[in-house]
C-alpha atoms as a PDB file:
ATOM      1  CA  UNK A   1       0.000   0.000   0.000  1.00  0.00           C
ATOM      2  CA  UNK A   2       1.193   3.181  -1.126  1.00  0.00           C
ATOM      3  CA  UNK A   3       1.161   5.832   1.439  1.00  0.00           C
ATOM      4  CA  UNK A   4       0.328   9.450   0.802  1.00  0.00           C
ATOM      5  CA  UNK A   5       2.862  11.575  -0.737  1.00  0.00           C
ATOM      6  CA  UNK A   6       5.220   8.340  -1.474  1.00  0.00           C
ATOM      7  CA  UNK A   7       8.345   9.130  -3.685  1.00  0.00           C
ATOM      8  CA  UNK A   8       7.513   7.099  -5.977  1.00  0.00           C
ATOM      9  CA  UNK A   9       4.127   8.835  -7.026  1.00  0.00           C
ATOM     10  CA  UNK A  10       5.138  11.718  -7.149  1.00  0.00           C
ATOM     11  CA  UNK A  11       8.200  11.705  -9.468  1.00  0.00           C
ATOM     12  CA  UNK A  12       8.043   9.805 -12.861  1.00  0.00           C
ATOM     13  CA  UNK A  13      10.700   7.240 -13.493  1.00  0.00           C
ATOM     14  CA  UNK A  14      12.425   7.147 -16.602  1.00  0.00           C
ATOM     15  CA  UNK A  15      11.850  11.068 -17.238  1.00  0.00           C
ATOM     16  CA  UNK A  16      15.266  13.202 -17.440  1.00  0.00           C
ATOM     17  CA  UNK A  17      14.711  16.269 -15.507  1.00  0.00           C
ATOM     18  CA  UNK A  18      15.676  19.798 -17.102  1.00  0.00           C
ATOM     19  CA  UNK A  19      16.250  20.838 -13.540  1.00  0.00           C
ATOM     20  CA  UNK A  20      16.313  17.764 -10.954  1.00  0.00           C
ATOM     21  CA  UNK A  21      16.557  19.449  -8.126  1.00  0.00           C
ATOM     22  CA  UNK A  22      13.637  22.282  -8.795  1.00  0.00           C
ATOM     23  CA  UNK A  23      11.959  18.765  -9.488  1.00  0.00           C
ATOM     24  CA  UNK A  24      12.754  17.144  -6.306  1.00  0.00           C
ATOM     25  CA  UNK A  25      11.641  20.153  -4.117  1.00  0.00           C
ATOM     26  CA  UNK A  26       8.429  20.337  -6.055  1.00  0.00           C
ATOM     27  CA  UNK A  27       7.381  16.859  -5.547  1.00  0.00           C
ATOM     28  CA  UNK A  28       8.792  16.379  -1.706  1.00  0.00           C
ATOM     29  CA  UNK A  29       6.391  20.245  -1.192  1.00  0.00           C
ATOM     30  CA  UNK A  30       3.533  18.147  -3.289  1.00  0.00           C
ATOM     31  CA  UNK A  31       3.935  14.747  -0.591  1.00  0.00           C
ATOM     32  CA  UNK A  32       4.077  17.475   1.863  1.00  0.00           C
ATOM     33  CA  UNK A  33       1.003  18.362   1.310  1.00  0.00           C
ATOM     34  CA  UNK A  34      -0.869  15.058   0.640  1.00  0.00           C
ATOM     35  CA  UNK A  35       0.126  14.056   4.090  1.00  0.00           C
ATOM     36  CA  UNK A  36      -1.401  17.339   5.092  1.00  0.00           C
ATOM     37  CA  UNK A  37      -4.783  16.907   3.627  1.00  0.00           C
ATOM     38  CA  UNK A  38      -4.510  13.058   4.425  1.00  0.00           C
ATOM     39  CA  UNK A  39      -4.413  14.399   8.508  1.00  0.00           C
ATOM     40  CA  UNK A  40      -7.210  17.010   7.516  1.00  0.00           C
ATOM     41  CA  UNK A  41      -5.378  19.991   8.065  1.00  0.00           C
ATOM     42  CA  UNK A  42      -7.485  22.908   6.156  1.00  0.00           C
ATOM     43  CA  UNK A  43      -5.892  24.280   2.965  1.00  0.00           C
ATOM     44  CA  UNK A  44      -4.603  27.736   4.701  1.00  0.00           C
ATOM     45  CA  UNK A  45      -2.293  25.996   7.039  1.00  0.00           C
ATOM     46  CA  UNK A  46      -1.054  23.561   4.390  1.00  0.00           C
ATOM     47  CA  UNK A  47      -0.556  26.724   2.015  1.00  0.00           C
ATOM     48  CA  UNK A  48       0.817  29.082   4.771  1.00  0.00           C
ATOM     49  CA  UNK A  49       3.657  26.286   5.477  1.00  0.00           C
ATOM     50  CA  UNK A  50       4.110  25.630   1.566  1.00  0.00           C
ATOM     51  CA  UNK A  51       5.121  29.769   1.573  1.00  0.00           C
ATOM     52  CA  UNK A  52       7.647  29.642   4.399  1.00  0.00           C
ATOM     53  CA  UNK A  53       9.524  26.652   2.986  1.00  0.00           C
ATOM     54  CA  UNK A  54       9.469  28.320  -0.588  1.00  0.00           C
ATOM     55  CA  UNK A  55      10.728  31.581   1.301  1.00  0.00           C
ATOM     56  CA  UNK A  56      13.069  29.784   3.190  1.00  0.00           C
ATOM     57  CA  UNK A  57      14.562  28.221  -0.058  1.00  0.00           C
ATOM     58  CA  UNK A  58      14.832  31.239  -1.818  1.00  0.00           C
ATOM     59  CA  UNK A  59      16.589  33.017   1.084  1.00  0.00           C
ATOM     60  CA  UNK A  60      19.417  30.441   1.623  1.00  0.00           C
ATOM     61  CA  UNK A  61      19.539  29.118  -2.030  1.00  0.00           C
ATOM     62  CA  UNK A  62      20.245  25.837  -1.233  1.00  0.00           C
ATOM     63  CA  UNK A  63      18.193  22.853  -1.998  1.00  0.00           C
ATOM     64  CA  UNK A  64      17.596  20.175   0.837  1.00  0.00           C
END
């Protein structure tokens, strides 16, 4: 059984990436928030958090 926000759902395997790492963050922010909803948190809070890791990324410039 597949749990929400698994890897493996969330990326494509056998696709080449332009940018693998924008790719990565993007998919481990999109099982983020599956787990979110899965725990029925309400959209606000999942979005509010999305933000601050985005901002948080931005600032430092590093990937995780």
């Amino acid at each position: 059984m597949a749990l929400a926000g698994a890897a493996h759902l969330e990326l494509v395997s056998g696709v080449i990436q332009l940018h693998p790492e924008d790719a990565m963050v993007d998919a481990m922010l999109r099982g983020w928030r599956a787990q979110q909803m899965s725990r029925g948190l309400k959209e606000g809070t999942i979005a509010g958090r999305e933000r601050l890791i985005r901002r948080f990324h931005e600032f430092t410039n590093e990937y995780p």
